[in-house]
N, C-alpha and C. Protein backbone atom coordinates (compact mmCIF):
# COMPACT_ATOMS: atom_id res chain seq x y z
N UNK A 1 -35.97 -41.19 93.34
CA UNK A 1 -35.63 -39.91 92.74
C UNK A 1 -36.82 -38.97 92.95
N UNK A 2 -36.58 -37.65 92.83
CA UNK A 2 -37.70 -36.72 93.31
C UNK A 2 -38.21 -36.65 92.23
N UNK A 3 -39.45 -36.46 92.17
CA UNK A 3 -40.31 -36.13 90.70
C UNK A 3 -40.12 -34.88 90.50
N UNK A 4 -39.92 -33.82 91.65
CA UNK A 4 -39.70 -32.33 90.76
C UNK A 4 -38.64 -32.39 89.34
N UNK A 5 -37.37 -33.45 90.03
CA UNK A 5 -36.40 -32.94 89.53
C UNK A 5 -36.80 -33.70 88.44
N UNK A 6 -37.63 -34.64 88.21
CA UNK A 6 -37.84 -35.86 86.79
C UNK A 6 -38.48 -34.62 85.87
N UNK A 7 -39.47 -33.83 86.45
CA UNK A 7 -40.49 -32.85 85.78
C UNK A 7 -39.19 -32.05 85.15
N UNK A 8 -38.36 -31.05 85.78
CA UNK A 8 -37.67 -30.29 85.65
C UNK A 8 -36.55 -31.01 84.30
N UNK A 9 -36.21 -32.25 84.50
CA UNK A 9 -35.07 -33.09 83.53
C UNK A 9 -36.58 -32.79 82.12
N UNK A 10 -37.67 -33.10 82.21
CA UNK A 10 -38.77 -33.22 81.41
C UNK A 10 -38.98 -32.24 80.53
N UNK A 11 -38.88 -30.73 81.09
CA UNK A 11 -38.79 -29.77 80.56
C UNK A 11 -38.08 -28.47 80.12
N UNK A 12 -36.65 -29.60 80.78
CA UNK A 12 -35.27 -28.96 79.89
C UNK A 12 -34.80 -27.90 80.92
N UNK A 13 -35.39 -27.83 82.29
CA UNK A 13 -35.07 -26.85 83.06
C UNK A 13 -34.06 -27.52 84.36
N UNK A 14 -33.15 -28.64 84.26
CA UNK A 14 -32.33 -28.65 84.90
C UNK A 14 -30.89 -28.41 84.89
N UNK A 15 -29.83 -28.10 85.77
CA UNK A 15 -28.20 -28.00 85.73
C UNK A 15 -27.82 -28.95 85.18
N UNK A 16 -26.68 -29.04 84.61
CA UNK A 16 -25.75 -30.42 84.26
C UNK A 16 -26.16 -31.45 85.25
N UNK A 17 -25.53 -30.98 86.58
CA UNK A 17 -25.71 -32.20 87.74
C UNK A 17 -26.80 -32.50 87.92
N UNK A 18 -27.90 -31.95 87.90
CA UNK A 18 -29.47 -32.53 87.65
C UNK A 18 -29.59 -33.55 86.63
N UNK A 19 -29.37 -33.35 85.48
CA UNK A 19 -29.47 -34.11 84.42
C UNK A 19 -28.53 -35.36 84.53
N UNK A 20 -27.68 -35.31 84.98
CA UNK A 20 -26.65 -36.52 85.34
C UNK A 20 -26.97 -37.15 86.24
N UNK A 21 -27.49 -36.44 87.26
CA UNK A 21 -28.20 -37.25 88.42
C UNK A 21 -29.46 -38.35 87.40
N UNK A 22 -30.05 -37.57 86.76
CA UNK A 22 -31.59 -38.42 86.38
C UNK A 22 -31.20 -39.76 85.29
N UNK A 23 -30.15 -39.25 84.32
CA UNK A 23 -29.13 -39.92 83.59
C UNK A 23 -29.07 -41.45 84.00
N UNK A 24 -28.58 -41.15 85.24
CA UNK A 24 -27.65 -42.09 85.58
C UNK A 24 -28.75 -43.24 86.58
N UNK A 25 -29.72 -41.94 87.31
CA UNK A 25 -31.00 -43.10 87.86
C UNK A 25 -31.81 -43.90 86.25
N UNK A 26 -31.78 -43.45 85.49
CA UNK A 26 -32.19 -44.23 84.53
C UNK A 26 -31.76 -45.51 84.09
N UNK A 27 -30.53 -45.44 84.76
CA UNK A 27 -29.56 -46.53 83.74
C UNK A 27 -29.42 -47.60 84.97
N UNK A 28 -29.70 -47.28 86.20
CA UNK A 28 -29.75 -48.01 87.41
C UNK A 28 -30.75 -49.43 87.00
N UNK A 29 -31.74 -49.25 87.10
CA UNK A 29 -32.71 -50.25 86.51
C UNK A 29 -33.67 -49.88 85.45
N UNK A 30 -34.36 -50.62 84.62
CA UNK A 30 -34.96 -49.90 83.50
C UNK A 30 -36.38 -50.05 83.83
N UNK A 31 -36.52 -50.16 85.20
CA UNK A 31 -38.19 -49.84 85.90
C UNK A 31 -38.02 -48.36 85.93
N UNK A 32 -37.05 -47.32 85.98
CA UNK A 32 -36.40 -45.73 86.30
C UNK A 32 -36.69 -45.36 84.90
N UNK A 33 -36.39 -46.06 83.47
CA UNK A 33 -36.54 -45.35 82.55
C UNK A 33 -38.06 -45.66 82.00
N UNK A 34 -39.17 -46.72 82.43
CA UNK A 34 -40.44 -46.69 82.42
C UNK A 34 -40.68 -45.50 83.27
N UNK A 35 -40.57 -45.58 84.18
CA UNK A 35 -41.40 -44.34 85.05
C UNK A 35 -41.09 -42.89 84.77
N UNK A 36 -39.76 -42.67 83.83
CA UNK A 36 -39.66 -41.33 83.18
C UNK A 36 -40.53 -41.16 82.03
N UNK A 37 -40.66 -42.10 81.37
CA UNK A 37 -41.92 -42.14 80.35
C UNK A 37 -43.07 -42.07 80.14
N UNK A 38 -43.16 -42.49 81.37
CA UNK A 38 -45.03 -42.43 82.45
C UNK A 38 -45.32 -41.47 82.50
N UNK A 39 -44.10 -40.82 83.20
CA UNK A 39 -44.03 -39.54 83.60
C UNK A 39 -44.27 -38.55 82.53
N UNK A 40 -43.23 -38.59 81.46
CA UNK A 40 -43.46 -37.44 80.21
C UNK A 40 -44.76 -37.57 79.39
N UNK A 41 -44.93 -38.75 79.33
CA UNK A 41 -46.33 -38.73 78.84
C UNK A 41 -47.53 -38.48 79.59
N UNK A 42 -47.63 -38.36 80.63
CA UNK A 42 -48.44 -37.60 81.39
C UNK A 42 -48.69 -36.25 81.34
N UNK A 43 -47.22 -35.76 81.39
CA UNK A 43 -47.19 -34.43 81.38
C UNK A 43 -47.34 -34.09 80.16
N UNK A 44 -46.69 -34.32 79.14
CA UNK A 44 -46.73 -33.78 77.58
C UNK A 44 -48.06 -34.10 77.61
N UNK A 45 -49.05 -34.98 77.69
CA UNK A 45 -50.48 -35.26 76.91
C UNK A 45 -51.16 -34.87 77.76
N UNK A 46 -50.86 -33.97 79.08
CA UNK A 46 -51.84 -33.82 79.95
C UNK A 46 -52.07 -31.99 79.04
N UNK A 47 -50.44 -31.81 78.75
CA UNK A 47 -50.80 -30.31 78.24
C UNK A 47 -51.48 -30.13 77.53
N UNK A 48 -51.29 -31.14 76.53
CA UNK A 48 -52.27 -31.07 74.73
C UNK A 48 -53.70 -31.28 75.34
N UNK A 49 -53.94 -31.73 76.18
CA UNK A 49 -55.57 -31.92 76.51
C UNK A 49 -55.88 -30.46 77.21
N UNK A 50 -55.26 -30.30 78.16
CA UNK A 50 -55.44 -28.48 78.06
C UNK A 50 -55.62 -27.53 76.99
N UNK A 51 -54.69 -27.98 75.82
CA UNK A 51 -54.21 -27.07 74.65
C UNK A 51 -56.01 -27.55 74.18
N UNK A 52 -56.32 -28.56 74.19
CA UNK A 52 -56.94 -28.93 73.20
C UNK A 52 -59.04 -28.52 74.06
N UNK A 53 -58.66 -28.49 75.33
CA UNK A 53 -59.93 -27.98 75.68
C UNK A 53 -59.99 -26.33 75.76
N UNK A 54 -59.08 -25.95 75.83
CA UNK A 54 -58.99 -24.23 75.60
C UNK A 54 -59.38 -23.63 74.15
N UNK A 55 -59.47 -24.98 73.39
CA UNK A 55 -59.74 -24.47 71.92
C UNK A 55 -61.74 -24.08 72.07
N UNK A 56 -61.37 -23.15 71.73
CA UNK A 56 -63.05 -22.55 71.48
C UNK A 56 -63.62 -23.14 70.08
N UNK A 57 -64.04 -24.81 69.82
CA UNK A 57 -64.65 -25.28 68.72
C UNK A 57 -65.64 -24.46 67.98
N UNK A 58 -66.28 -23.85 68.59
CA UNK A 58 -67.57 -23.75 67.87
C UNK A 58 -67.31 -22.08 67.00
N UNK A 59 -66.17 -21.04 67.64
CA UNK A 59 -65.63 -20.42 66.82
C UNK A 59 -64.98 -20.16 65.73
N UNK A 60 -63.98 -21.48 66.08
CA UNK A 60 -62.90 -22.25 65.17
C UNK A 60 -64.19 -22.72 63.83
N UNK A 61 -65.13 -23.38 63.74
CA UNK A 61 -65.78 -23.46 63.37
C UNK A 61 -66.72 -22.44 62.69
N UNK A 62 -67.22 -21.55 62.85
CA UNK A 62 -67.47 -20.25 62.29
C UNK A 62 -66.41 -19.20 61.68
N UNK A 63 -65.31 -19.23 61.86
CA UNK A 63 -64.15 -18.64 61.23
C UNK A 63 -64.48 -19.58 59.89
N UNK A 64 -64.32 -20.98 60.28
CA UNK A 64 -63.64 -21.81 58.92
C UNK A 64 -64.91 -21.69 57.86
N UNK A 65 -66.08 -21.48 58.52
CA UNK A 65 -67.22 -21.38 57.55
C UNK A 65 -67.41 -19.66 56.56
N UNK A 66 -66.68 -18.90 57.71
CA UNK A 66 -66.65 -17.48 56.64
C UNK A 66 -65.37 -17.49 55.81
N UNK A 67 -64.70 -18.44 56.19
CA UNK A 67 -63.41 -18.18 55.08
C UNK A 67 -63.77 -18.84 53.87
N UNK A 68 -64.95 -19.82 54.25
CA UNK A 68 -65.05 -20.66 52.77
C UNK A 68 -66.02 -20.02 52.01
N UNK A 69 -67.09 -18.64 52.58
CA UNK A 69 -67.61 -18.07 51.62
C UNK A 69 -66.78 -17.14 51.05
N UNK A 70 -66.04 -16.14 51.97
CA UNK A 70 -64.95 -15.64 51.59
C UNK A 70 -64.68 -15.82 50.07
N UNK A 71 -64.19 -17.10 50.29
CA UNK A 71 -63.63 -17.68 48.85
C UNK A 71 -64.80 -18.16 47.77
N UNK A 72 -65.71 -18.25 48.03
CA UNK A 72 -66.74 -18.52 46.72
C UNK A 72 -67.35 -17.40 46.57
N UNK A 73 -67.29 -15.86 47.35
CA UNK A 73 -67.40 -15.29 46.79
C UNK A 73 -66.61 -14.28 45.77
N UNK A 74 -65.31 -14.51 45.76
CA UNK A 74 -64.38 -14.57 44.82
C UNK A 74 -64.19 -15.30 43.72
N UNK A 75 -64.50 -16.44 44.19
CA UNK A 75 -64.77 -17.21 43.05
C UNK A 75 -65.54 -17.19 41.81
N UNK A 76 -67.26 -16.29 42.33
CA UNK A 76 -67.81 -15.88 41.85
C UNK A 76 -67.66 -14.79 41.16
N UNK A 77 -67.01 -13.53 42.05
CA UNK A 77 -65.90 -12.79 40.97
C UNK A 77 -65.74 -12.73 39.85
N UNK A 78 -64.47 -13.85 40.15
CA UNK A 78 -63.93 -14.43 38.99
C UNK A 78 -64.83 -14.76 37.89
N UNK A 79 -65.60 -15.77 38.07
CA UNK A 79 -66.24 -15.94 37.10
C UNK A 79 -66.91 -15.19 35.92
N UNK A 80 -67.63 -14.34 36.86
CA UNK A 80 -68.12 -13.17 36.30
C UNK A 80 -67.21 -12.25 35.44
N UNK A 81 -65.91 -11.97 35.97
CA UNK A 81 -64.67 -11.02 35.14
C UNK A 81 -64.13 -12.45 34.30
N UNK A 82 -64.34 -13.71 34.21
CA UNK A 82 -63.78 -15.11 33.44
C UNK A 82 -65.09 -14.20 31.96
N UNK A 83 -65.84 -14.25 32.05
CA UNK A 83 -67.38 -14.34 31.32
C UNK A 83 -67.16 -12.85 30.53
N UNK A 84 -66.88 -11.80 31.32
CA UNK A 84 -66.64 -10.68 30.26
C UNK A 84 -65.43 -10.86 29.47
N UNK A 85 -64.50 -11.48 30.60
CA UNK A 85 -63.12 -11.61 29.76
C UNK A 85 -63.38 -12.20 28.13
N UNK A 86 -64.16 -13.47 28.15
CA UNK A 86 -64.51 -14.16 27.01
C UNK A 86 -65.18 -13.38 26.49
N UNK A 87 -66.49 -12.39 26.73
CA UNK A 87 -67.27 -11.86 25.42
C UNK A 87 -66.17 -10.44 24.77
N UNK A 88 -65.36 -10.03 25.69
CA UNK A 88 -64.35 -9.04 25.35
C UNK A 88 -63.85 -10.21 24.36
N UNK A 89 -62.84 -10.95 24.58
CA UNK A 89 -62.30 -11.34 23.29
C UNK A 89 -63.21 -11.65 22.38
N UNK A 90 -63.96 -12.36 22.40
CA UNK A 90 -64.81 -12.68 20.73
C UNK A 90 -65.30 -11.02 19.96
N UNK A 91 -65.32 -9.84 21.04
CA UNK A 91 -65.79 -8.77 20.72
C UNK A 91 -64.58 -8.55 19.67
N UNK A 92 -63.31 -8.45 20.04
CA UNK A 92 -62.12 -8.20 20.04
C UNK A 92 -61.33 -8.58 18.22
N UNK A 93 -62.15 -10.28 18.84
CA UNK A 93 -61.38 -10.85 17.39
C UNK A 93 -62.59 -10.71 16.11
N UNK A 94 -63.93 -10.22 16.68
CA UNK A 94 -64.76 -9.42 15.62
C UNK A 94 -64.29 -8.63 14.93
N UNK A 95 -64.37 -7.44 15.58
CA UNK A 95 -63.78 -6.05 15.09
C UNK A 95 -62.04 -6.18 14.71
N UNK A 96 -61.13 -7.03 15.03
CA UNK A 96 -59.78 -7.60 14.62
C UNK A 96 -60.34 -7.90 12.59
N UNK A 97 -61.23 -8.66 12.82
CA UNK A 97 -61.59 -9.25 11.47
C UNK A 97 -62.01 -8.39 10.21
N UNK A 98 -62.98 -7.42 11.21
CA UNK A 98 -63.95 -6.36 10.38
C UNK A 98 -62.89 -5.37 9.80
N UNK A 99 -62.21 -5.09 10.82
CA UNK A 99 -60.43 -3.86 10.21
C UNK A 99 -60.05 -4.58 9.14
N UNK A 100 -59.89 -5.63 9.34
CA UNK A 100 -58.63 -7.06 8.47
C UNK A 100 -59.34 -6.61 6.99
N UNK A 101 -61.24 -7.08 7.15
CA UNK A 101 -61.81 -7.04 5.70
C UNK A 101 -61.73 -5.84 5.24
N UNK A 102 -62.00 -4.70 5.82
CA UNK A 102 -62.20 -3.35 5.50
C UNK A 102 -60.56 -2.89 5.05
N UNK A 103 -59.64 -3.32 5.39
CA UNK A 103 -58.28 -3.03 4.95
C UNK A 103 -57.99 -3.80 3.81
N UNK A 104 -58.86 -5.15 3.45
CA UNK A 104 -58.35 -5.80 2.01
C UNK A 104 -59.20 -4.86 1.02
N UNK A 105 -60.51 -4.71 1.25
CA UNK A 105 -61.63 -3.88 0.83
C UNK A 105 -61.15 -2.50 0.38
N UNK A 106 -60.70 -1.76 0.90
CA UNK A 106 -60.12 -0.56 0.73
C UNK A 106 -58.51 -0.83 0.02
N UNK A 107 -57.91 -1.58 0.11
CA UNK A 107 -56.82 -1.91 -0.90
C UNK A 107 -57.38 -2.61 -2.47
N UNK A 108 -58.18 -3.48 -2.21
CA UNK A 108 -58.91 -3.81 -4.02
C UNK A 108 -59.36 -2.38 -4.29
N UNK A 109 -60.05 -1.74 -3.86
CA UNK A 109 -60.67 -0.54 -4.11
C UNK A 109 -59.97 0.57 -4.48
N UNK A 110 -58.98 0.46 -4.13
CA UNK A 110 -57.79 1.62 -4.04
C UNK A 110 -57.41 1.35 -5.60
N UNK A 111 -57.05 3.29 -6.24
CA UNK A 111 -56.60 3.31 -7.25
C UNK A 111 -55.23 2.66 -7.53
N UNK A 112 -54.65 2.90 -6.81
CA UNK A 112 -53.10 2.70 -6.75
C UNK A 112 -52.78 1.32 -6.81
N UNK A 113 -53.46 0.08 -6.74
CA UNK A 113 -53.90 -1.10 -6.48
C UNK A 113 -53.71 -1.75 -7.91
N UNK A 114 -54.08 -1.55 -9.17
CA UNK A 114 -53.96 -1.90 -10.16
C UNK A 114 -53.53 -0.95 -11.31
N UNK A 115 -52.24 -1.14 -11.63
CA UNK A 115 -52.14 -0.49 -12.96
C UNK A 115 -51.85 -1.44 -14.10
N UNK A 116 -51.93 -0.62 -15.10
CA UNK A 116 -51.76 -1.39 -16.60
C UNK A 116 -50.74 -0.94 -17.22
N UNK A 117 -50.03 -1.89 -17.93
CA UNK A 117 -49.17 -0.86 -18.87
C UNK A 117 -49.63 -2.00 -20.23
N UNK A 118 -49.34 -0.76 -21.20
CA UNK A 118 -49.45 -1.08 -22.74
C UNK A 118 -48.28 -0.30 -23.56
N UNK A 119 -47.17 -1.72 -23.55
CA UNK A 119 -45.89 -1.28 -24.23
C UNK A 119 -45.72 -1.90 -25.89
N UNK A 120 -45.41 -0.95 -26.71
CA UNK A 120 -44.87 -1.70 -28.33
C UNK A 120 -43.68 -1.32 -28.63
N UNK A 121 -43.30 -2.09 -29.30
CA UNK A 121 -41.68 -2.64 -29.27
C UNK A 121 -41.51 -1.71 -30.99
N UNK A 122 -40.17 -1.36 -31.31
CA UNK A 122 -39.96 -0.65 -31.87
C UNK A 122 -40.84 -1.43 -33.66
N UNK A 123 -41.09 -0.25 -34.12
CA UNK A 123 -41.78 -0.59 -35.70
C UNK A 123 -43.52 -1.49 -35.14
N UNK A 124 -43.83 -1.42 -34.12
CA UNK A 124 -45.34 -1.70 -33.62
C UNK A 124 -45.80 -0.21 -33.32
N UNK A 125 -47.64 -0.75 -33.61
CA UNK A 125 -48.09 0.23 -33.09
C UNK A 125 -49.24 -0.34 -32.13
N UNK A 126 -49.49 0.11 -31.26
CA UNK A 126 -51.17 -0.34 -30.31
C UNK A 126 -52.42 0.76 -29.89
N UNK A 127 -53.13 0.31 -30.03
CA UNK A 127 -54.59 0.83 -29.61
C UNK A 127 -55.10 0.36 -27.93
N UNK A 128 -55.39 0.78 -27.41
CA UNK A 128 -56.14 0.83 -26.02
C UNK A 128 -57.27 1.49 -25.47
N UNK A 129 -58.00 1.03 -24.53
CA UNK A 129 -59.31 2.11 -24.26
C UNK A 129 -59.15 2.11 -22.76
N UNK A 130 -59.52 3.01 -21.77
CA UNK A 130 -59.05 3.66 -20.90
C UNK A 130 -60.45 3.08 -19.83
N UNK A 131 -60.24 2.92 -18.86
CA UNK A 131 -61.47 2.78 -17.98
C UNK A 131 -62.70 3.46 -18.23
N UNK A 132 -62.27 4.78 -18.22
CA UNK A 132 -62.92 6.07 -18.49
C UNK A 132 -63.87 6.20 -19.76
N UNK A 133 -63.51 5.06 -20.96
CA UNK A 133 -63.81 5.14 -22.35
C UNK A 133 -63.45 5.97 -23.01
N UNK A 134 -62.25 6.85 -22.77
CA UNK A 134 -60.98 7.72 -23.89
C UNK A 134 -60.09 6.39 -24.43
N UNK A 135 -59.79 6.51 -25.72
CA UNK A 135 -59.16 5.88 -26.45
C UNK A 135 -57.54 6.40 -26.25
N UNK A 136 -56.60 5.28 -26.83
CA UNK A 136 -55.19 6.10 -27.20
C UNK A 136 -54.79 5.18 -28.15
N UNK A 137 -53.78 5.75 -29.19
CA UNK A 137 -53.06 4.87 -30.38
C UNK A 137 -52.02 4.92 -29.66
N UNK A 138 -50.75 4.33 -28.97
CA UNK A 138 -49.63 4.50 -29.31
C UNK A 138 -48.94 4.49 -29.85
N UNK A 139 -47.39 4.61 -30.56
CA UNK A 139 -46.56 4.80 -31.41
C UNK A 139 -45.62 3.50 -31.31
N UNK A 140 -44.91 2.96 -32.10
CA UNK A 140 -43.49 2.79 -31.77
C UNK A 140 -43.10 2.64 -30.30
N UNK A 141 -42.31 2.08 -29.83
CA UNK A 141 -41.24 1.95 -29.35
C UNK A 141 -41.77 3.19 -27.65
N UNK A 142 -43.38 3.13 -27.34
CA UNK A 142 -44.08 3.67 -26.46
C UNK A 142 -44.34 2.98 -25.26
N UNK A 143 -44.56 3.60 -24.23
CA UNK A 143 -44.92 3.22 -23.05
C UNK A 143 -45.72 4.03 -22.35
N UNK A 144 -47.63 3.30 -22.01
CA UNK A 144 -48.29 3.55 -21.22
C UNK A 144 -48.61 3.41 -19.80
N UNK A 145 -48.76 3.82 -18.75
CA UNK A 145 -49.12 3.09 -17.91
C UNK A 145 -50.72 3.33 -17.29
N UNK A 146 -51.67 3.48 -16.66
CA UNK A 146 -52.59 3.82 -16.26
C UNK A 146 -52.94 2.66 -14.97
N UNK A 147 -54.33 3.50 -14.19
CA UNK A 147 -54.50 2.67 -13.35
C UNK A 147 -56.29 2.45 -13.38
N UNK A 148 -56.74 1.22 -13.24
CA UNK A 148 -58.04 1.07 -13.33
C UNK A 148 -58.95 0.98 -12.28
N UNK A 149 -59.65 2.31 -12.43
CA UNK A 149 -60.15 2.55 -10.85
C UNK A 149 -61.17 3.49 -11.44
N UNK A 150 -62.59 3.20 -10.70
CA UNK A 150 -63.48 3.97 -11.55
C UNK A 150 -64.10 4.90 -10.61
N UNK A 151 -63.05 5.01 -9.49
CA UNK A 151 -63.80 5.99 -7.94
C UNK A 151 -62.70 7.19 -8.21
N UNK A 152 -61.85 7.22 -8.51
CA UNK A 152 -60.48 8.52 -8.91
C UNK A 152 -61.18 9.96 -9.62
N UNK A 153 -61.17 10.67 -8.57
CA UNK A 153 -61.40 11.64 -9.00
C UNK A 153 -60.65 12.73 -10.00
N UNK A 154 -59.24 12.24 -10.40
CA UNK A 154 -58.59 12.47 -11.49
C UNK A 154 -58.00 11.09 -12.34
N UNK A 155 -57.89 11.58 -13.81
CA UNK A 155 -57.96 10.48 -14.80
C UNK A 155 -56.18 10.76 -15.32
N UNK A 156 -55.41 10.04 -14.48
CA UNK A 156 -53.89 10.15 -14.63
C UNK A 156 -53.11 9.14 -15.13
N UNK A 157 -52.58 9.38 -16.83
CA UNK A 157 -51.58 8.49 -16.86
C UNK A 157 -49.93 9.17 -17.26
N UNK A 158 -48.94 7.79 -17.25
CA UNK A 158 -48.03 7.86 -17.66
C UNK A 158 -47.61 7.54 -18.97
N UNK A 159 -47.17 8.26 -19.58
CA UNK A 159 -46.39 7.79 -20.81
C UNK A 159 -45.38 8.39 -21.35
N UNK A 160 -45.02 7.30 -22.08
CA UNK A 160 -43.20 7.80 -22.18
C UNK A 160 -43.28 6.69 -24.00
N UNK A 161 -42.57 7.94 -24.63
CA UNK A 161 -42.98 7.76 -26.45
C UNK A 161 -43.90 8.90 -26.81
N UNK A 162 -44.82 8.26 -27.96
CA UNK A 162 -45.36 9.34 -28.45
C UNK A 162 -46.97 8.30 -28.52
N UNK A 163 -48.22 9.54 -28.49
CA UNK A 163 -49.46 8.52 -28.47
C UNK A 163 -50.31 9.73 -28.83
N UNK A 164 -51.75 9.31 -29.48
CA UNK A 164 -52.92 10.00 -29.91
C UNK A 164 -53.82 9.36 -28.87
N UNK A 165 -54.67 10.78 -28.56
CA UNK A 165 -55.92 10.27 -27.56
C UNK A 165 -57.12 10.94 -27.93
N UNK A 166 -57.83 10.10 -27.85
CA UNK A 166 -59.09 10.91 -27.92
C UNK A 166 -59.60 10.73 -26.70
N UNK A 167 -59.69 11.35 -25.68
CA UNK A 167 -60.54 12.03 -24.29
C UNK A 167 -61.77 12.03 -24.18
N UNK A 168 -62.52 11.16 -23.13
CA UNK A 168 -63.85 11.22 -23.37
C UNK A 168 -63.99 12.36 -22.29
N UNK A 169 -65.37 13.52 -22.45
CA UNK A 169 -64.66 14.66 -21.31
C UNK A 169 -65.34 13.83 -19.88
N UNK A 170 -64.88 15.14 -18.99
CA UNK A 170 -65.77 14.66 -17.55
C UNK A 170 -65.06 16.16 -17.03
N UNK A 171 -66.15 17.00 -16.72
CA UNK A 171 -65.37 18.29 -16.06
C UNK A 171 -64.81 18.31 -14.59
N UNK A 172 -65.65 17.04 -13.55
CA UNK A 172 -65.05 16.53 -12.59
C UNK A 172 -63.74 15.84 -12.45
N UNK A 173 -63.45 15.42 -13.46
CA UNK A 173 -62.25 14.32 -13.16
C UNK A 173 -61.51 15.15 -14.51
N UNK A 174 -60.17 15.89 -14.16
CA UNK A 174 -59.29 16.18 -15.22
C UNK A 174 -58.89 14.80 -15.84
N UNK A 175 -58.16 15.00 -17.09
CA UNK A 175 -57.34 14.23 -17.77
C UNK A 175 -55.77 15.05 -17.55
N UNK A 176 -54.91 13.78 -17.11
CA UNK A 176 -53.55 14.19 -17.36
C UNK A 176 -52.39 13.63 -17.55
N UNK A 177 -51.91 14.01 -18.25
CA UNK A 177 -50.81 12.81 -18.74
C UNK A 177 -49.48 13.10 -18.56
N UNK A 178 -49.30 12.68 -17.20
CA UNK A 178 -47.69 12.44 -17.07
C UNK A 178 -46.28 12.15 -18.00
N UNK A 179 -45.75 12.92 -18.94
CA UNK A 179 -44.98 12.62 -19.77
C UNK A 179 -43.73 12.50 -19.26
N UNK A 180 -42.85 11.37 -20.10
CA UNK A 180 -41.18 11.11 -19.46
C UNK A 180 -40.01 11.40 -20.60
């Protein structure tokens, strides 16, 4: 058989009748299908040794060494934006905390936060003293309320009934009494 046409069956570049021709010398004796094998492996591994001396190593090699700083210097990056990331949060859940206390702080503190009431039930009477140190009697069947806060720049209560006060003054902070 001609070797062009074995090369040509080899690399997929023959007619039907080519290929049937080589086919069929194969099947003649199986010394025909060794020597097609000889053959392809010659040729297939003769290419890869071409493929493989055309490779420029020592480039291939300098590529692979800048890609790996490439990457550690990203890495490093990272790290660095890893490292603020962390002092940002602890910054974060500081000042998260400091709002948190300063918002319980400012609610104990807050007038509005605690009131009192001082109620007597009909045929009672009660006495009370005011943050402020103004007194009140109530009456009967009365209802006080007030709130205890000694930062209020006005001195405001509620009451509903009837009550005596004696007012300690303060020309800054009115007295006033919400009646119902």
């Amino acid at each position: 058989m001609d070797e062009t046409i074995l090369l040509n069956y080899l690399q997929g570049e023959c007619n039907d009748e080519e290929a049937a021709r080589v086919e069929t010398w194969c099947e003649e004796e199986p010394g025909n299908r060794k020597t097609l094998e000889q053959l392809y492996y010659t040729l297939f591994v003769g290419e890869r040794i071409a493929v493989m001396n055309a490779i420029d190593t020592e480039a291939s090699l300098d590529k692979f060494k800048s890609a790996i700083r490439e990457k550690e210097k990203k890495t490093k990056r990272k790290n660095i934006s890893i490292r603020w990331g962390r002092y940002a949060t602890v910054a974060a859940a500081f000042l998260a905390g400091l709002v948190f206390a300063g918002g319980i702080a400012w609610g104990l503190l807050s007038n509005k936060l605690s009131d009192y009431e001082v109620i007597t039930a009909a045929g009672q009477r009660a006495q009370t003293v005011l943050p402020d140190g103004s007194r009140v009697w109530l009456n009967a069947s009365s209802k006080l309320v007030y709130h205890n806060s000694f930062w209020s720049s006005d001195r405001q209560i509620d009451l509903s009934g009837e009550a005596y006060f004696e007012v300690s003054h303060d020309k800054h902070a009115p007295f006033i009494v919400n009646s119902k």
